[in-house]
Protein backbone atom coordinates (compact mmCIF):
# COMPACT_ATOMS: atom_id res chain seq x y z
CA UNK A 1 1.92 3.84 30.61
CA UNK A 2 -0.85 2.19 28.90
CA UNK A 3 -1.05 1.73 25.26
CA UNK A 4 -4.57 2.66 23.64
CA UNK A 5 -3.89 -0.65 20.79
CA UNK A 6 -3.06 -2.95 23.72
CA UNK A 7 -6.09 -2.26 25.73
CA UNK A 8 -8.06 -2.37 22.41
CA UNK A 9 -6.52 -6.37 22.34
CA UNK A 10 -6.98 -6.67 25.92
CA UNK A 11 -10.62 -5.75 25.94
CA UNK A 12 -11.19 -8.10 22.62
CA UNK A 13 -9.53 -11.13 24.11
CA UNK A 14 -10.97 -10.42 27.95
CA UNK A 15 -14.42 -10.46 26.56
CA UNK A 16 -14.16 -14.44 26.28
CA UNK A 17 -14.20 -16.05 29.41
CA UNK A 18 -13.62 -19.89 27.44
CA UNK A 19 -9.96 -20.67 26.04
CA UNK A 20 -11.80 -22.16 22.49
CA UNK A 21 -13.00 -18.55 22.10
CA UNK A 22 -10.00 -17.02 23.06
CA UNK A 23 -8.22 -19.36 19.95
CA UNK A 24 -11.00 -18.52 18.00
CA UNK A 25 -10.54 -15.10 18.51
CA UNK A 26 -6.68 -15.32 17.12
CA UNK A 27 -8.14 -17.68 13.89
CA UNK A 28 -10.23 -14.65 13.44
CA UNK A 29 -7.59 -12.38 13.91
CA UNK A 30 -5.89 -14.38 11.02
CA UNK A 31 -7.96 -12.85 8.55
CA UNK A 32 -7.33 -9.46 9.48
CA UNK A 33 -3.57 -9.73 8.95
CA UNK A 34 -2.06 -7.82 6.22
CA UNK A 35 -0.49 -10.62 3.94
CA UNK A 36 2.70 -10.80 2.83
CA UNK A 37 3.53 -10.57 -1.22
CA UNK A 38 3.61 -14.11 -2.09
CA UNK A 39 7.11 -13.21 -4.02
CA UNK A 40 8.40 -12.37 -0.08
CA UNK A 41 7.51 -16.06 0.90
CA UNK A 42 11.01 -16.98 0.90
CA UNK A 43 13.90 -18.17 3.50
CA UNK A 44 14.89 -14.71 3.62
CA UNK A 45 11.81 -13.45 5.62
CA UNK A 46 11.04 -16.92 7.27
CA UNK A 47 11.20 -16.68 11.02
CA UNK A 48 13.86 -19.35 12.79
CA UNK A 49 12.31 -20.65 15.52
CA UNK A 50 8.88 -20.88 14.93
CA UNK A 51 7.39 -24.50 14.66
CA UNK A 52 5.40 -23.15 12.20
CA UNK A 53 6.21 -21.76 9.17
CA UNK A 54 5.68 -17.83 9.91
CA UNK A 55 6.97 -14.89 7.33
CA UNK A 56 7.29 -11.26 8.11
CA UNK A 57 7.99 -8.34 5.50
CA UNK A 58 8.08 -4.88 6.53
CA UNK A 59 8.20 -1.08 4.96
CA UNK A 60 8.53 2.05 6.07
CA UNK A 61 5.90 4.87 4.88
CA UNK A 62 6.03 8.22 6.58
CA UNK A 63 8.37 7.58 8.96
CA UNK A 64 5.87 4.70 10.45
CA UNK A 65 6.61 0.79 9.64
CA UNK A 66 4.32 -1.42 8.77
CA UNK A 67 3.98 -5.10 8.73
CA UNK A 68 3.11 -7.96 6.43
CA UNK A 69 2.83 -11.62 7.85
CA UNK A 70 2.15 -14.77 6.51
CA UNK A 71 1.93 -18.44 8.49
CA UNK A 72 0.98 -22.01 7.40
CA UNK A 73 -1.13 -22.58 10.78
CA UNK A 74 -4.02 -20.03 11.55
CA UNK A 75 -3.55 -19.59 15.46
CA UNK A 76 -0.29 -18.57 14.36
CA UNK A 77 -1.07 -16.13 11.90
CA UNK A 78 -3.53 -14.59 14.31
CA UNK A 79 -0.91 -14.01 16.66
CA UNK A 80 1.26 -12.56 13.93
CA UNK A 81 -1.85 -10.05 13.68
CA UNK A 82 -1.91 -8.88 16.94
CA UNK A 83 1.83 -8.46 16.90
CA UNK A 84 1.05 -6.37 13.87
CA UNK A 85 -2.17 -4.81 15.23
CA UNK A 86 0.32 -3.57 18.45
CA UNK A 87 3.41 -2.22 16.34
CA UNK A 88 2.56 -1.53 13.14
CA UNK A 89 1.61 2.08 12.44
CA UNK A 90 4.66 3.64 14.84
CA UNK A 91 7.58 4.64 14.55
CA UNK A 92 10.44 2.64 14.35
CA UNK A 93 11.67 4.31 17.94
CA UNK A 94 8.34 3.37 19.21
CA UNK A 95 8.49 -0.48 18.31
CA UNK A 96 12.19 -0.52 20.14
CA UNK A 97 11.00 1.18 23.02
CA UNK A 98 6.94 -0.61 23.18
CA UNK A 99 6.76 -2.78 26.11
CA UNK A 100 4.37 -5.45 24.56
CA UNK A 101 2.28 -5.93 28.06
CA UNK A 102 -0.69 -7.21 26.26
CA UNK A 103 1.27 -10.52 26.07
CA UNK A 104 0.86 -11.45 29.47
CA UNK A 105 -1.88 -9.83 30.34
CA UNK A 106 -3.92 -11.75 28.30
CA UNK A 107 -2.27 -15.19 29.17
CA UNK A 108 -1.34 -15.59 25.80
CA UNK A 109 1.64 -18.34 26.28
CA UNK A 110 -0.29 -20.45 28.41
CA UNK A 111 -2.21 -21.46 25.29
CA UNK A 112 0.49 -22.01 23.30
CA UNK A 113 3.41 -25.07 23.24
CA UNK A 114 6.79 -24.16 24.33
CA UNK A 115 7.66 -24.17 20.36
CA UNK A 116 5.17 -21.75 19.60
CA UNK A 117 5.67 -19.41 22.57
CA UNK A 118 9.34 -19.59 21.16
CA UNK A 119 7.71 -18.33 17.64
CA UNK A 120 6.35 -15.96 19.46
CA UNK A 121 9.56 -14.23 20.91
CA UNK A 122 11.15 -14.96 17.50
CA UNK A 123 8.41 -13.22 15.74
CA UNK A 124 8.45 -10.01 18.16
CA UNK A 125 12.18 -10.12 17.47
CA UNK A 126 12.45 -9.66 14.28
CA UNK A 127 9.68 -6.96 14.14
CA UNK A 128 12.55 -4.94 16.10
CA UNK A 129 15.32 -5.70 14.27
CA UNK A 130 13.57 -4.12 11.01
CA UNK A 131 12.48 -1.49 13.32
CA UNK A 132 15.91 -0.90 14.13
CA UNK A 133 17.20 -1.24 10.30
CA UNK A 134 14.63 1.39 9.43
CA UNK A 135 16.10 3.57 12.29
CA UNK A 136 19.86 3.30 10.97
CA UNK A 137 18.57 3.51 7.52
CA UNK A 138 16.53 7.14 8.24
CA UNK A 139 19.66 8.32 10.57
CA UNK A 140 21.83 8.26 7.35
């Protein structure tokens, strides 16, 4: 099933044709990312894995989560805000059960060192697991 958000990144992304504008495009995307308190830029919401230094807060409003992301290196933090621009806003049953097809489609990992394609699973990870804490958290 397609995913309006993910074609929305799709189309963005498929409109360069040149890998520098592609990477451009995520340094851009940078700027768009909700930022993390800087009192939540701490080893508890680091992400392991990531050879960058990458943060991720989230919250819960209205039964939707949202994300907040912080990272010392730009193309990083871009991809931080598409992972945000493709989960955040659902509900935490949606982010379990999103297939993130955007990923591949737009060749995302062959841009990226095996380290930061790592980040990039690590990242997407723990977007779940506060999906799921929110879940067990609203089940109470």
């Amino acid at each position: 099933m397609k995913d309006r958000v993910q074609e929305e990144i799709i189309a963005d992304i498929e409109m360069f044709d040149d890998v520098d504008d592609r990477l451009q495009y995520l340094i851009d995307m940078a700027d768009e990312c909700q930022e993390i308190d800087p009192k939540h830029k701490t080893e508890e919401y680091l992400i392991d894995g990531c050879q960058s230094r990458v943060w991720i807060d989230a919250r819960m409003e209205d039964g939707k989560v949202y994300f907040a992301t912080d990272a010392d290196a730009l193309i990083v933090k871009g991809i931080a805000g598409l992972l945000t621009r493709a989960l955040g806003g659902r509900t935490p049953d949606e982010i379990i059960g999103t297939e993130l097809y955007f990923i591949d489609r737009i060749g995302i990992r062959s841009y990226l060192s095996p380290t930061r394609a790592n980040g990039l699973g690590e990242m997407l990870k723990q977007m779940r697991r506060y999906a799921v804490a929110f879940k067990a958290v609203s089940n109470e």
